[in-house]
Every structure is written in C-alpha cells, then in structure tokens.
ModelCIF file with pLDDT and N, C-alpha, C, O atoms, coordinates in Angstrom:
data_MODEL
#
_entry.id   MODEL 
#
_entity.id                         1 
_entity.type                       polymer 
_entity.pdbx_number_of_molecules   1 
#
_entity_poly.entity_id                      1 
_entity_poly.type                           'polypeptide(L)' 
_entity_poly.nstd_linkage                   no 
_entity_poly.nstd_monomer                   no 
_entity_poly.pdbx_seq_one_letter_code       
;(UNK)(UNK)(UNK)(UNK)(UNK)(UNK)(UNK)(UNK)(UNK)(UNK)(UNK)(UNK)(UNK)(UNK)(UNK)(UNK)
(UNK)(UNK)(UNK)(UNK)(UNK)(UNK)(UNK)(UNK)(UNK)(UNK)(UNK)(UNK)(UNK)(UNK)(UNK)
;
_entity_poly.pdbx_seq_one_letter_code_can   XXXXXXXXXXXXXXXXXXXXXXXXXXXXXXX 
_entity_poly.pdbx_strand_id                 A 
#
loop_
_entity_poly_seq.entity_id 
_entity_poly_seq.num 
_entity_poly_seq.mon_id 
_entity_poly_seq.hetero 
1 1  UNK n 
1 2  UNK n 
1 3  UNK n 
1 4  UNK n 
1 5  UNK n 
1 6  UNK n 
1 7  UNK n 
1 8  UNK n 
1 9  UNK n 
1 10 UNK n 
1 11 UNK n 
1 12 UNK n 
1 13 UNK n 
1 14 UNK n 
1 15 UNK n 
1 16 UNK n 
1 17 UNK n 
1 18 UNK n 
1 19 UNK n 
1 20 UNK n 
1 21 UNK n 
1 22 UNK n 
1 23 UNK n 
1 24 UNK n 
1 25 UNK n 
1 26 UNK n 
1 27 UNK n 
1 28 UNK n 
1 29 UNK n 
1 30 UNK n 
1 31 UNK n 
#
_struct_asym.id          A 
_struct_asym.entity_id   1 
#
loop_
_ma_qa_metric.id 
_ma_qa_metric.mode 
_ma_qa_metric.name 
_ma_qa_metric.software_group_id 
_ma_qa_metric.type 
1 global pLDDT . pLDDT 
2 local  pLDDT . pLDDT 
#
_ma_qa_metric_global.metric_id      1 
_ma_qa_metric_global.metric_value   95.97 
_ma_qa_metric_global.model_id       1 
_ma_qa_metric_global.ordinal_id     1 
#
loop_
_ma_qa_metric_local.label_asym_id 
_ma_qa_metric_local.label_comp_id 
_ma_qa_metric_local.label_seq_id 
_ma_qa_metric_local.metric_id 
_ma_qa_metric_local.metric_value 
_ma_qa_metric_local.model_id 
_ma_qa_metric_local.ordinal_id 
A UNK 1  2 98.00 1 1  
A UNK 2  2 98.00 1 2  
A UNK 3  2 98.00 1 3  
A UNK 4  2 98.00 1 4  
A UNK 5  2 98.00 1 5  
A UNK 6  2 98.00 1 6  
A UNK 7  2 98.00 1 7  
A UNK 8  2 98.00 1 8  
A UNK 9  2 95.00 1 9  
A UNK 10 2 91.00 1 10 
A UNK 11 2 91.00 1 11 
A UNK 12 2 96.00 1 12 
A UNK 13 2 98.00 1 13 
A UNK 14 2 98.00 1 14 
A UNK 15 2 98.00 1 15 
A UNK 16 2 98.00 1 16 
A UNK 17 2 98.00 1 17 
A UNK 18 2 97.00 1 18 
A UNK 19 2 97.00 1 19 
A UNK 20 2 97.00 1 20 
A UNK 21 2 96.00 1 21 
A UNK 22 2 93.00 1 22 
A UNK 23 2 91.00 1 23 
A UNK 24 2 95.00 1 24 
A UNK 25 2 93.00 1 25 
A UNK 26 2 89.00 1 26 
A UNK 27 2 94.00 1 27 
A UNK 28 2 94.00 1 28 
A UNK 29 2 97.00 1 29 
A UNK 30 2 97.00 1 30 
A UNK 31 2 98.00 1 31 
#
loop_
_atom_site.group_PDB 
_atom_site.id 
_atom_site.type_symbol 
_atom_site.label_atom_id 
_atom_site.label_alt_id 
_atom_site.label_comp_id 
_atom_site.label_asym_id 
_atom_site.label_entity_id 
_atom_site.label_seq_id 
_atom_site.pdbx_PDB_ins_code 
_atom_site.Cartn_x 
_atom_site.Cartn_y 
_atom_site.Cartn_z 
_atom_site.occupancy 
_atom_site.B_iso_or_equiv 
_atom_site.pdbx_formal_charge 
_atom_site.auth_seq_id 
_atom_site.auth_comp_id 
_atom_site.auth_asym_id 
_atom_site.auth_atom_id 
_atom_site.pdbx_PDB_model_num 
ATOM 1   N N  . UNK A 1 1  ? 10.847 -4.048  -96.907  1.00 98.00 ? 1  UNK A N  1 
ATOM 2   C CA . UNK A 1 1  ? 9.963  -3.861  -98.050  1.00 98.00 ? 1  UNK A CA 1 
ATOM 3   C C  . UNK A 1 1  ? 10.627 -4.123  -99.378  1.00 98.00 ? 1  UNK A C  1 
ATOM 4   O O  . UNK A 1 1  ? 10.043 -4.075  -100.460 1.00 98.00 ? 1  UNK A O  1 
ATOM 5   N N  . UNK A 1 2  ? 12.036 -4.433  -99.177  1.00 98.00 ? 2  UNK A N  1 
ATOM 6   C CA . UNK A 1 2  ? 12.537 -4.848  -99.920  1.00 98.00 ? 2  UNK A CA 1 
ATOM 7   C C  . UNK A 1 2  ? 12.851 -6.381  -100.883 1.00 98.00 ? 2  UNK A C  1 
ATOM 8   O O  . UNK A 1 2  ? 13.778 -7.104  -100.518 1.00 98.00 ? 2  UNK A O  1 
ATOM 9   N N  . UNK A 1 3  ? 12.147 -6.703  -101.895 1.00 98.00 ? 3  UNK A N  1 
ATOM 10  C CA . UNK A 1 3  ? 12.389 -7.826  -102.319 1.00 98.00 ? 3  UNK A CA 1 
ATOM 11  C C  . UNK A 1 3  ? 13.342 -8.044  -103.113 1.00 98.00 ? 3  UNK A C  1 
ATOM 12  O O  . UNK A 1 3  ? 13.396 -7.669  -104.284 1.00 98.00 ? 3  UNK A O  1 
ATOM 13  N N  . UNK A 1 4  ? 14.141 -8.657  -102.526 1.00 98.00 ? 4  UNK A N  1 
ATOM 14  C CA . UNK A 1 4  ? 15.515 -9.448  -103.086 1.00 98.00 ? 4  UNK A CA 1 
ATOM 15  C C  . UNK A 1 4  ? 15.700 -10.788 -103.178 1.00 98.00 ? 4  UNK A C  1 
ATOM 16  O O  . UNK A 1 4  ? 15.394 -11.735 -102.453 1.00 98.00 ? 4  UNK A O  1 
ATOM 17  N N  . UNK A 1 5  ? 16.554 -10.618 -104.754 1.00 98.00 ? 5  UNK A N  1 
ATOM 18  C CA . UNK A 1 5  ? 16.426 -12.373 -104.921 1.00 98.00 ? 5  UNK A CA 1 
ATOM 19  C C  . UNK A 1 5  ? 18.192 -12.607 -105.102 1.00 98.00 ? 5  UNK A C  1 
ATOM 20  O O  . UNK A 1 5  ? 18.852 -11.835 -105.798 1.00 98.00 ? 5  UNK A O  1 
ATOM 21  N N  . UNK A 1 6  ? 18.786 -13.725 -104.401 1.00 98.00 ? 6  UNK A N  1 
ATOM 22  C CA . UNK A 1 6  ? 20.083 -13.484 -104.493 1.00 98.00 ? 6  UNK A CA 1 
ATOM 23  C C  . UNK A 1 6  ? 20.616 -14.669 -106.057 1.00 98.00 ? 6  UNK A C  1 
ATOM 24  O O  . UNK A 1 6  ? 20.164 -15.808 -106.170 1.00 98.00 ? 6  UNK A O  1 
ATOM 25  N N  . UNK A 1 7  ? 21.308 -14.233 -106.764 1.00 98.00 ? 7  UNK A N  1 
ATOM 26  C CA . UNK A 1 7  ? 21.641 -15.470 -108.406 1.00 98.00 ? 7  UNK A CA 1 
ATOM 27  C C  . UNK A 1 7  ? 23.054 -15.364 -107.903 1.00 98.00 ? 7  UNK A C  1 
ATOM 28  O O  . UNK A 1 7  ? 23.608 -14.336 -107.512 1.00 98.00 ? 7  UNK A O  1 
ATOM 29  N N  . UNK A 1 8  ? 23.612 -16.711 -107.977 1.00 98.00 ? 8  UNK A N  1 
ATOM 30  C CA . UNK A 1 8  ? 25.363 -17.279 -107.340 1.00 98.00 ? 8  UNK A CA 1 
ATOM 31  C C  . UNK A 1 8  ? 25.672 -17.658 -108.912 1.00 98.00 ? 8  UNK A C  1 
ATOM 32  O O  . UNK A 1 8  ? 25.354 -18.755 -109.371 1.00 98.00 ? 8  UNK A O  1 
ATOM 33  N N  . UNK A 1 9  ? 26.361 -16.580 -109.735 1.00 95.00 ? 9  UNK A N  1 
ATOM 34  C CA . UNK A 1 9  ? 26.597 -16.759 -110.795 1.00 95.00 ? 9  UNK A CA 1 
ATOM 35  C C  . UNK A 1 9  ? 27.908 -17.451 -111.411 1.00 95.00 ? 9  UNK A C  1 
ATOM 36  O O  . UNK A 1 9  ? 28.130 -17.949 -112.514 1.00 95.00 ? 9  UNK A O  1 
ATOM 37  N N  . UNK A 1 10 ? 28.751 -17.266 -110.158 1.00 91.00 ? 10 UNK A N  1 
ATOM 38  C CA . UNK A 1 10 ? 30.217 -18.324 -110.548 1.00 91.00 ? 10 UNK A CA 1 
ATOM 39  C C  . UNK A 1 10 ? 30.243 -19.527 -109.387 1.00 91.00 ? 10 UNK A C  1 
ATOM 40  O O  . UNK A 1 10 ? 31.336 -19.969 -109.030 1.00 91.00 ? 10 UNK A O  1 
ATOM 41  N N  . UNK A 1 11 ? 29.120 -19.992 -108.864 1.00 91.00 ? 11 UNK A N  1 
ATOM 42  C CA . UNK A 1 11 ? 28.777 -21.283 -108.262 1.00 91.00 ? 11 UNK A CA 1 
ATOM 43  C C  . UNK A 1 11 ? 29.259 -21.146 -106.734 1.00 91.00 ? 11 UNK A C  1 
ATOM 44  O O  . UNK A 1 11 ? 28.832 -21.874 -105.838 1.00 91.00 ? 11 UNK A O  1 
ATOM 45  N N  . UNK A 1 12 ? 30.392 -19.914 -106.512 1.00 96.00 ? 12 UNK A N  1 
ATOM 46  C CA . UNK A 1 12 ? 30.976 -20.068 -105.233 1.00 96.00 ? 12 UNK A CA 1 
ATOM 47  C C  . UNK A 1 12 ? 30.836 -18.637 -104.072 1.00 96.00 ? 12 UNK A C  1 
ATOM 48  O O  . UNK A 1 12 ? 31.603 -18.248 -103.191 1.00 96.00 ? 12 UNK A O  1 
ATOM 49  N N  . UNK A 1 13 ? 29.408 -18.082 -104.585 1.00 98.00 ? 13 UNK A N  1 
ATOM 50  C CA . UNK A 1 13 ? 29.113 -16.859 -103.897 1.00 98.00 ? 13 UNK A CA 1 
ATOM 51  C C  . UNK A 1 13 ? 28.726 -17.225 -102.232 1.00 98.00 ? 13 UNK A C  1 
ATOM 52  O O  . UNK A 1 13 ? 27.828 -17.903 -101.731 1.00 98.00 ? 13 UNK A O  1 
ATOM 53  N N  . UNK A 1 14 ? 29.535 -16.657 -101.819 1.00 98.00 ? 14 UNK A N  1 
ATOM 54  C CA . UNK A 1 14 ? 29.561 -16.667 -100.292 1.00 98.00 ? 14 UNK A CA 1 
ATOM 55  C C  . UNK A 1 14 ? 29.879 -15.013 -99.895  1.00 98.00 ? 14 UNK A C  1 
ATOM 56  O O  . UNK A 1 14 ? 30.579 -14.133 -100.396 1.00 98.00 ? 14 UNK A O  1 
ATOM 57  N N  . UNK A 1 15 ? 28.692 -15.134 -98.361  1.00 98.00 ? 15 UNK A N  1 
ATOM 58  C CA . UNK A 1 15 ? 28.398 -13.424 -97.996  1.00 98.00 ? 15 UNK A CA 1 
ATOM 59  C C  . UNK A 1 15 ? 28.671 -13.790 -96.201  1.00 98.00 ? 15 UNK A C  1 
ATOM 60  O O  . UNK A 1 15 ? 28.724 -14.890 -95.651  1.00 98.00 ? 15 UNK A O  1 
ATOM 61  N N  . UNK A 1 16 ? 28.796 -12.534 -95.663  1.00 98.00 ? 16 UNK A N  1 
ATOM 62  C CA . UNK A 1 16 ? 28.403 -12.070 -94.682  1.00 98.00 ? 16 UNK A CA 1 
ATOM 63  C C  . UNK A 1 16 ? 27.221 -11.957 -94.409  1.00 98.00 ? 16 UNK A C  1 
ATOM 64  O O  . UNK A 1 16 ? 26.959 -11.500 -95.522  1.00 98.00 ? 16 UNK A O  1 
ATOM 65  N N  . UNK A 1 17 ? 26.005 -11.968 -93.786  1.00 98.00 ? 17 UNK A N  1 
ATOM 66  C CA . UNK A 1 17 ? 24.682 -11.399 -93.753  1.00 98.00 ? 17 UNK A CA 1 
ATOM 67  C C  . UNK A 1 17 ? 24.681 -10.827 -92.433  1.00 98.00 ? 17 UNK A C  1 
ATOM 68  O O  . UNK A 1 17 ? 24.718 -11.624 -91.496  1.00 98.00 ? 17 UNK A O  1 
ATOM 69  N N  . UNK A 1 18 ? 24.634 -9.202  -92.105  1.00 97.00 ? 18 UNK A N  1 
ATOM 70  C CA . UNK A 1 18 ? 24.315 -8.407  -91.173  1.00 97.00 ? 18 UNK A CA 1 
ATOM 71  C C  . UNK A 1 18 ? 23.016 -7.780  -90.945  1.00 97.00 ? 18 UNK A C  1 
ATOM 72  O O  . UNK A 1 18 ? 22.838 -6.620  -91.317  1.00 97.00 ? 18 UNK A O  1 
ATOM 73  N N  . UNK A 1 19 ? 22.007 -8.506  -90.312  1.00 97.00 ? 19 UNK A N  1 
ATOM 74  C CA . UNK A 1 19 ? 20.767 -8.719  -90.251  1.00 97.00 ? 19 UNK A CA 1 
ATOM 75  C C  . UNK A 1 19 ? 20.345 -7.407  -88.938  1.00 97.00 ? 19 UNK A C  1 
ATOM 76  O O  . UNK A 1 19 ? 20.849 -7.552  -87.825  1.00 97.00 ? 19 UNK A O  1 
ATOM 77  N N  . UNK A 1 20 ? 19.673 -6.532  -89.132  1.00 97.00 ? 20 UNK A N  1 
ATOM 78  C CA . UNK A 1 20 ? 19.052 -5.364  -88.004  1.00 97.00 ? 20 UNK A CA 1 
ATOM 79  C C  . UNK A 1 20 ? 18.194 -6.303  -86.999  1.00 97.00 ? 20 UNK A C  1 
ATOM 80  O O  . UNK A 1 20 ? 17.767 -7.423  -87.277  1.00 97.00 ? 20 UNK A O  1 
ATOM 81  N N  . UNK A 1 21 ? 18.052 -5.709  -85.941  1.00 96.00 ? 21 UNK A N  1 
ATOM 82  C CA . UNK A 1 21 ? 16.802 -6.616  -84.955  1.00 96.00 ? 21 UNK A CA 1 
ATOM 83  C C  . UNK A 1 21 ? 17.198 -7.851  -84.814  1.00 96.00 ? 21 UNK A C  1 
ATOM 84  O O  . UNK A 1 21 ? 16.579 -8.745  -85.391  1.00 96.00 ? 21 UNK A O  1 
ATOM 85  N N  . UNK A 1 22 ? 18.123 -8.083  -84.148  1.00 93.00 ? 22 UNK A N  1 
ATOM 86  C CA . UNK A 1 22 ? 18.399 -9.579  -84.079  1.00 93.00 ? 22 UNK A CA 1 
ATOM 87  C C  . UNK A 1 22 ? 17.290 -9.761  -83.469  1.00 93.00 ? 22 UNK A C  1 
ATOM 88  O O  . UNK A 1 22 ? 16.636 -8.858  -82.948  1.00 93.00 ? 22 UNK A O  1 
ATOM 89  N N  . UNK A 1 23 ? 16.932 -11.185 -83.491  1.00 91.00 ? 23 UNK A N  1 
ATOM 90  C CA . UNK A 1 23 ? 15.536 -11.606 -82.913  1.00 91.00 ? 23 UNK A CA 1 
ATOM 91  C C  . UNK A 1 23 ? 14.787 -11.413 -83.166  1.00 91.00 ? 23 UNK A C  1 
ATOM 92  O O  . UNK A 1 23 ? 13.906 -11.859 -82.430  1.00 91.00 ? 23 UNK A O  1 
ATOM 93  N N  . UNK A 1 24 ? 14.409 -10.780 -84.116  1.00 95.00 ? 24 UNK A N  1 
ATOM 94  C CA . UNK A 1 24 ? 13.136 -10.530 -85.287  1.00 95.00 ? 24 UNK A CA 1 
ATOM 95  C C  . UNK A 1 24 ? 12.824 -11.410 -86.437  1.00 95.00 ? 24 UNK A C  1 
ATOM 96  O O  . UNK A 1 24 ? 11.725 -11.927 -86.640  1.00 95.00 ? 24 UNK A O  1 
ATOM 97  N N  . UNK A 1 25 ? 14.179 -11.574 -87.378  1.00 93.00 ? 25 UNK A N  1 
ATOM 98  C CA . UNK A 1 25 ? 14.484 -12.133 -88.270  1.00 93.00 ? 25 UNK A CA 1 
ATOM 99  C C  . UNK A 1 25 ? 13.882 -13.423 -87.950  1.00 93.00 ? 25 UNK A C  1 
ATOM 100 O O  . UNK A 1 25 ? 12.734 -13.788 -88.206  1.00 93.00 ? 25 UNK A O  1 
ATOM 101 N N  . UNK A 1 26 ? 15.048 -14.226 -87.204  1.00 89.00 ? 26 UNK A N  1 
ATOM 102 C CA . UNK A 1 26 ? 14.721 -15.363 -86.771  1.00 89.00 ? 26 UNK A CA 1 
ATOM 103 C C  . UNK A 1 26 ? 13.338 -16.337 -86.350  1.00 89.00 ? 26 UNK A C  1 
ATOM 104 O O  . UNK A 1 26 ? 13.040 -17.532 -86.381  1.00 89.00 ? 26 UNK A O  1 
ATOM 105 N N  . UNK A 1 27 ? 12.405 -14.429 -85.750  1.00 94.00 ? 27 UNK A N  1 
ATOM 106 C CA . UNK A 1 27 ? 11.202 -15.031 -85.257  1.00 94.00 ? 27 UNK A CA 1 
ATOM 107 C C  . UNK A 1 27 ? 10.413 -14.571 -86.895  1.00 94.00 ? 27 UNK A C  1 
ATOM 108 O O  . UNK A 1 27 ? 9.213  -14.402 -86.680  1.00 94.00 ? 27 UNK A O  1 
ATOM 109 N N  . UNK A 1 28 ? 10.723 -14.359 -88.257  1.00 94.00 ? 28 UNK A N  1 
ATOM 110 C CA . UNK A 1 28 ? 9.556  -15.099 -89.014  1.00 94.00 ? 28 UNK A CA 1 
ATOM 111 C C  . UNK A 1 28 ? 9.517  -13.528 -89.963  1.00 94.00 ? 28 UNK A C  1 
ATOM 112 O O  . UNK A 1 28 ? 8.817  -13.378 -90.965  1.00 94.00 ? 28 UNK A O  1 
ATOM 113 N N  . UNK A 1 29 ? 10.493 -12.387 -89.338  1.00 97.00 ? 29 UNK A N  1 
ATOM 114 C CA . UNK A 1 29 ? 10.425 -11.476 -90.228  1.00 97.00 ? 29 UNK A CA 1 
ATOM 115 C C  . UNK A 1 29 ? 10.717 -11.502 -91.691  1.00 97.00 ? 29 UNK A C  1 
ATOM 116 O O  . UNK A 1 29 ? 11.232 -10.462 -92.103  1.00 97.00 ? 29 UNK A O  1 
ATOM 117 N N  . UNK A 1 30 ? 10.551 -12.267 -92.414  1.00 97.00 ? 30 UNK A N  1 
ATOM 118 C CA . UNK A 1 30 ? 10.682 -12.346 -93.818  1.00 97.00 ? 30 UNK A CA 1 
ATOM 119 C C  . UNK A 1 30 ? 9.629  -13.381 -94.255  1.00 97.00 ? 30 UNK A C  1 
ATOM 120 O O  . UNK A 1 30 ? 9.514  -14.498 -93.750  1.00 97.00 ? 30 UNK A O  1 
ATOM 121 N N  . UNK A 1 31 ? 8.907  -12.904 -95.208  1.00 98.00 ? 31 UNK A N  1 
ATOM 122 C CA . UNK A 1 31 ? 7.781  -13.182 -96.494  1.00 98.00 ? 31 UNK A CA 1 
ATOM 123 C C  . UNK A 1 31 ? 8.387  -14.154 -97.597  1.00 98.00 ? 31 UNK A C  1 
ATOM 124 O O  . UNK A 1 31 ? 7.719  -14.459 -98.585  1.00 98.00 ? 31 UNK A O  1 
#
C-alpha cells in the first residue's frame, strides 16, 4: 500500500531488493 518512487541522485544508486512472497511480485503484484 505503499507508494514509492525511487530518485538516483548521484547517477550510481544501486540496491539490493528483498521482495516478501516470492512469486507474487513477479506474477503482477505491483500497480
């Protein structure tokens, strides 16, 4: 329910992303 917007403000932002429900995501869980 959370809307997040990600801004890469020194051009070289790089993450981890640890996503719940694997297999959720993938199937379309995000708006």
């Amino acid at each position: 329910g959370t809307v997040h917007r990600l801004v890469n403000s020194g051009g070289d932002l790089e993450i981890v992303v640890v996503m719940q429900n694997s297999g959720l995501p993938e199937a379309g869980d995000a708006v």
